[in-house]
C-alpha atoms as a PDB file:
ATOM      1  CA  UNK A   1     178.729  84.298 -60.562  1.00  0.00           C
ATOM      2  CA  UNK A   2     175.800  84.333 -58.045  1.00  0.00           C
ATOM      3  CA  UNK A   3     172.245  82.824 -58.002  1.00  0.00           C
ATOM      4  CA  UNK A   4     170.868  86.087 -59.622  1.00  0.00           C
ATOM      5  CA  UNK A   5     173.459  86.838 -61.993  1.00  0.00           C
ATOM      6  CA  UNK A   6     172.571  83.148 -63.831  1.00  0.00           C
ATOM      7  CA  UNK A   7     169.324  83.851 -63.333  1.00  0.00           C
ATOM      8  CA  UNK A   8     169.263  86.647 -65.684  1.00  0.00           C
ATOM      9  CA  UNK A   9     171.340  85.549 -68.176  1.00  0.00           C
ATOM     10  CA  UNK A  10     168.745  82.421 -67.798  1.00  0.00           C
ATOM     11  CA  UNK A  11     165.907  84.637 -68.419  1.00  0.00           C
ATOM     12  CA  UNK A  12     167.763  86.137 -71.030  1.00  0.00           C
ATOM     13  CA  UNK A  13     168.370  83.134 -73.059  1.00  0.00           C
ATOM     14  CA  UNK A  14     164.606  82.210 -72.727  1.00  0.00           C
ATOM     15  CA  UNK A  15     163.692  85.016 -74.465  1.00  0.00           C
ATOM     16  CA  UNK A  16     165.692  84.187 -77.539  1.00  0.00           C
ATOM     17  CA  UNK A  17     164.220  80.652 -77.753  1.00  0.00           C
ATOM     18  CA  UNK A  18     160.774  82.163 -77.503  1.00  0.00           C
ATOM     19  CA  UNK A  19     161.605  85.030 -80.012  1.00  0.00           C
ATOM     20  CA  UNK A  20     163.181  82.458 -82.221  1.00  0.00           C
ATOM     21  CA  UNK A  21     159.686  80.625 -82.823  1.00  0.00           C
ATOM     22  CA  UNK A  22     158.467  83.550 -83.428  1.00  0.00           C
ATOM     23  CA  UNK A  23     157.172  83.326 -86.923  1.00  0.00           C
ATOM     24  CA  UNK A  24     157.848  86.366 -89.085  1.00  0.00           C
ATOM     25  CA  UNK A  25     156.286  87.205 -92.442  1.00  0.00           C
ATOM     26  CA  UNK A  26     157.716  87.915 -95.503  1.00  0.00           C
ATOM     27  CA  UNK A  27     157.440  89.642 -98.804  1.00  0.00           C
ATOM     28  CA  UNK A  28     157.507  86.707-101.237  1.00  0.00           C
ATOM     29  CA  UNK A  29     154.487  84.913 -98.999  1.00  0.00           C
ATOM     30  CA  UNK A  30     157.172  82.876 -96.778  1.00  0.00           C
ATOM     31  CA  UNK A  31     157.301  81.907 -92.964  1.00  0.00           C
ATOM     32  CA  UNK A  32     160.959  82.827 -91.332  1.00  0.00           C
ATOM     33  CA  UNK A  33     161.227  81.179 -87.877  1.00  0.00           C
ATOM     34  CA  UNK A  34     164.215  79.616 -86.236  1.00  0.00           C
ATOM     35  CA  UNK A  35     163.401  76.597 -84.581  1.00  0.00           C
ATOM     36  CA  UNK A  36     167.378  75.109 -84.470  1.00  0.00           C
ATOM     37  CA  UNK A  37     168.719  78.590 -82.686  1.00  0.00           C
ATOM     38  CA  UNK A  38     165.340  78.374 -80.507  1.00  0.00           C
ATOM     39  CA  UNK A  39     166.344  74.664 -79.225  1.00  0.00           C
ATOM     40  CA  UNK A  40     169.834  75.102 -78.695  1.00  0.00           C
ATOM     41  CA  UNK A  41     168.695  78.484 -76.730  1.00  0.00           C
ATOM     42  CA  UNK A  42     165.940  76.645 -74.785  1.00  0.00           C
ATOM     43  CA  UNK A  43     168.343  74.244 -74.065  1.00  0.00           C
ATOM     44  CA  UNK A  44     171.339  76.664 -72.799  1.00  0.00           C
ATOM     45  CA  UNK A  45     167.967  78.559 -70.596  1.00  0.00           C
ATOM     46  CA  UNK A  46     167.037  75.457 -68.670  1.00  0.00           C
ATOM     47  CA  UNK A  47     170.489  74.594 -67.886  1.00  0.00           C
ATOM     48  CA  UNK A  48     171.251  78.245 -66.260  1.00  0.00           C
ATOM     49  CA  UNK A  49     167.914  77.649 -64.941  1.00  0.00           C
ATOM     50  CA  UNK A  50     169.383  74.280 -63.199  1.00  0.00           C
ATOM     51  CA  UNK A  51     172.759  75.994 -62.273  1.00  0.00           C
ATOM     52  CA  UNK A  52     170.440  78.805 -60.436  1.00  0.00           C
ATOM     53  CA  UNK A  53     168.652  76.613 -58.386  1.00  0.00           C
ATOM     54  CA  UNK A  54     171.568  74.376 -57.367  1.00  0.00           C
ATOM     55  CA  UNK A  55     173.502  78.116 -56.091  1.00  0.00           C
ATOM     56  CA  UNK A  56     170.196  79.042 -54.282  1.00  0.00           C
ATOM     57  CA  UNK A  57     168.888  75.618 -52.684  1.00  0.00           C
ATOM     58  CA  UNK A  58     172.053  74.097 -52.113  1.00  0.00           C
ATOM     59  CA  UNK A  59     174.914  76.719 -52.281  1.00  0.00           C
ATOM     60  CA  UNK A  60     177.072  75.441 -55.262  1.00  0.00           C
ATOM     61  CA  UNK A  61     180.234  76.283 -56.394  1.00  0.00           C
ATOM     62  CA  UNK A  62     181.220  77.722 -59.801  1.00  0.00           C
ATOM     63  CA  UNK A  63     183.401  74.938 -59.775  1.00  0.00           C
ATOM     64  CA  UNK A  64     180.923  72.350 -58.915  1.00  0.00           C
ATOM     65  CA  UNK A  65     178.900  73.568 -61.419  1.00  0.00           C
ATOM     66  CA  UNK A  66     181.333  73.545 -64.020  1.00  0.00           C
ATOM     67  CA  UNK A  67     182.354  69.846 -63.441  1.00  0.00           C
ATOM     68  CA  UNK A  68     178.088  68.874 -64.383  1.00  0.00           C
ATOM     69  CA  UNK A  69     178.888  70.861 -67.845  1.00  0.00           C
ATOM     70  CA  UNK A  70     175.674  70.982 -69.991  1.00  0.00           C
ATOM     71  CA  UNK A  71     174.083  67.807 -68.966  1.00  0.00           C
ATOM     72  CA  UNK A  72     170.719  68.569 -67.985  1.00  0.00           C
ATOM     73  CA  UNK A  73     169.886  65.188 -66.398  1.00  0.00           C
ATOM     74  CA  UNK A  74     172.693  65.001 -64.459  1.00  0.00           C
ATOM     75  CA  UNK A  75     171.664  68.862 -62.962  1.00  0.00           C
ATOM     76  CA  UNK A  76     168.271  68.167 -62.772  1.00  0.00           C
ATOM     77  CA  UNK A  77     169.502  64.882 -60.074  1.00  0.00           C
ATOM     78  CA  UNK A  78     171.139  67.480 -57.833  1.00  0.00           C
ATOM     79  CA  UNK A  79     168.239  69.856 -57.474  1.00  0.00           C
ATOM     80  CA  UNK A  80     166.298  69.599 -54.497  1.00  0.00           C
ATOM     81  CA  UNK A  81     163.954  66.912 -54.786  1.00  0.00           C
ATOM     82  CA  UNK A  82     160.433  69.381 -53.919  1.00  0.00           C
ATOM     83  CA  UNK A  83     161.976  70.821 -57.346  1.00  0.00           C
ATOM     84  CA  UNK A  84     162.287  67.553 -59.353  1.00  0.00           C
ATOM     85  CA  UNK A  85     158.495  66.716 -58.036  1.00  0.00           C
ATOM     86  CA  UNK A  86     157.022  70.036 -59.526  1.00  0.00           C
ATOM     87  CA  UNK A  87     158.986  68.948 -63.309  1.00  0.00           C
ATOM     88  CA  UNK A  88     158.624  65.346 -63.377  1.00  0.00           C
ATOM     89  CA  UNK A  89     154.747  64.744 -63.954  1.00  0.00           C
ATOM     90  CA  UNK A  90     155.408  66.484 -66.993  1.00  0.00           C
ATOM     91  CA  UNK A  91     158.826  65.193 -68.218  1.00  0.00           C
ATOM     92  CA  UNK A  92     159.567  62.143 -67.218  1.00  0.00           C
ATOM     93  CA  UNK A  93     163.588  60.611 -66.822  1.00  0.00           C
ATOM     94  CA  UNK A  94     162.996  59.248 -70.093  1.00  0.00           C
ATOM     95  CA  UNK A  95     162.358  61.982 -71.498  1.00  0.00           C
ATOM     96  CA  UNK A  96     165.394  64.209 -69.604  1.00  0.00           C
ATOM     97  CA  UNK A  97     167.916  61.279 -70.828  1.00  0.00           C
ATOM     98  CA  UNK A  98     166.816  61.946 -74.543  1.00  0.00           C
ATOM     99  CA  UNK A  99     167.207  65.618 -74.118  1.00  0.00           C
ATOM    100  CA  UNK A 100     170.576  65.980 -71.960  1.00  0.00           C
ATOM    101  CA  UNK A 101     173.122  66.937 -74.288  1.00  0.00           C
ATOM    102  CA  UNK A 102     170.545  68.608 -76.676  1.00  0.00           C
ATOM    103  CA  UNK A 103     172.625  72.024 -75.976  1.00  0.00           C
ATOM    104  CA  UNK A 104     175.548  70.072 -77.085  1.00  0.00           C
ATOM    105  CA  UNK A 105     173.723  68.075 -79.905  1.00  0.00           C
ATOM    106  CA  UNK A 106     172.176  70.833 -81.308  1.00  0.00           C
ATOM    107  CA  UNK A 107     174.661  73.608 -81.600  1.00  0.00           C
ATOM    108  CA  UNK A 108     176.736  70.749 -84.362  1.00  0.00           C
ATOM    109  CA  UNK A 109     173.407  69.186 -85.878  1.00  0.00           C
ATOM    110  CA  UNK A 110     174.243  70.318 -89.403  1.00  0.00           C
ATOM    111  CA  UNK A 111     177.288  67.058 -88.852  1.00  0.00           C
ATOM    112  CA  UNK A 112     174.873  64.534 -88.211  1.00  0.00           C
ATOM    113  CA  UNK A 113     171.215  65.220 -89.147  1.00  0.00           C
ATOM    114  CA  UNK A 114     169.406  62.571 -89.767  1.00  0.00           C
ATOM    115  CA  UNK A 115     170.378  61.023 -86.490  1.00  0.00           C
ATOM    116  CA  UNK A 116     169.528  63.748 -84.007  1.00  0.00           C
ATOM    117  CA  UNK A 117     165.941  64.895 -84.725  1.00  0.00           C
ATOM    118  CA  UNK A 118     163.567  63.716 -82.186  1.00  0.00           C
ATOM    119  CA  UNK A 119     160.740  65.751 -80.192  1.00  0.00           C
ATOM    120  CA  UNK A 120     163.352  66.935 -78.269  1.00  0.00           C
ATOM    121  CA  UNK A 121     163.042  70.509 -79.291  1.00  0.00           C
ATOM    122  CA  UNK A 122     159.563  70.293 -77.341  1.00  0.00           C
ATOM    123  CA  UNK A 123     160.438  68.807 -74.861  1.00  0.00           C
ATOM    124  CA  UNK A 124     163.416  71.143 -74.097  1.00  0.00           C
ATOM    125  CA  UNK A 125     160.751  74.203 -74.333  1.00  0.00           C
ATOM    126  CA  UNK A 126     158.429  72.371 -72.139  1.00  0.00           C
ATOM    127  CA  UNK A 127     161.383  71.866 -69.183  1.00  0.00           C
ATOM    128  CA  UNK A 128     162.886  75.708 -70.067  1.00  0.00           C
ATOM    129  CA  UNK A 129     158.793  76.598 -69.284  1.00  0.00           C
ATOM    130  CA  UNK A 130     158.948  74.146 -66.231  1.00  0.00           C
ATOM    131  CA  UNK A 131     161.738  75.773 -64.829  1.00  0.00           C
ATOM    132  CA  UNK A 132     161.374  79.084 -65.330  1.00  0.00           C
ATOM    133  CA  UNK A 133     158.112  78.904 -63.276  1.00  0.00           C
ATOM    134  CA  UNK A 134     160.194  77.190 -60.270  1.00  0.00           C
ATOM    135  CA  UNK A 135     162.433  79.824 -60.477  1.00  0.00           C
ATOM    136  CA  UNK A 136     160.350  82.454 -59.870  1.00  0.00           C
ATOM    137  CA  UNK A 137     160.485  82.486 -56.290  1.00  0.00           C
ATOM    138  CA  UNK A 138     163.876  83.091 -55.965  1.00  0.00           C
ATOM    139  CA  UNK A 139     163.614  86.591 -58.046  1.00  0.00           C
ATOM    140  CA  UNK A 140     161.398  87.810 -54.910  1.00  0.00           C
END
């Protein structure tokens, strides 16, 4: 799939994270919002987000691509460094190592809890935001 094509979807996702924070009303006085399915969407959004960029700025392969799997820090390395400078003020690599695997993480969190709640869920809106911003240019 080309540059575009996983843009899309990219945008796509994004718009089910967001849409999953929504919060909704209901009739017995109760707040319905989906903050799990909006993380492990976020998540799934900045890595297309990362895959984009790497088929636009440096001509990857679906192949290529597919080796990195979901592992946001390890995309975010290969993006072009002007890139990486626009998202790391914000997020630091701290920050990016505790929120990696979150697509993985998140999508099996009922199994283990207690052990994988951190402020990643921000954090992983806060990069999808990031992103989505850098990407912009490329939709011109």
């Amino acid at each position: 799939m080309g540059g575009f094509g996983i843009l899309e979807q990219a945008d796509g996702f994004r718009l089910v994270a967001l849409r999953c924070n929504e919060q909704r009303f209901k009739k017995n006085s109760q707040v319905e919002f989906l903050p799990l399915q909006g993380t492990v969407n976020a998540a799934f959004a900045s890595e297309l987000y990362l895959k984009a960029i790497l088929k636009f700025a440096k001509n990857f392969s679906d192949d290529q691509l597919k080796k990195i799997g979901h592992n946001l820090l390890k995309l975010f390395q290969k993006i072009p460094d002007e890139i990486q400078n626009t998202i790391t003020p914000s997020i630091d690599a701290e920050k990016l190592g505790i929120i990696s695997n979150t697509f993985d993480n998140w999508r099996y969190l009922f199994e283990d809890i207690e052990n994988k709640m951190h402020n990643e869920s921000v954090t992983v809106y806060n990069l999808m935001d990031l992103l989505y911003k850098s990407t912009r240019s490329y939709k011109k």
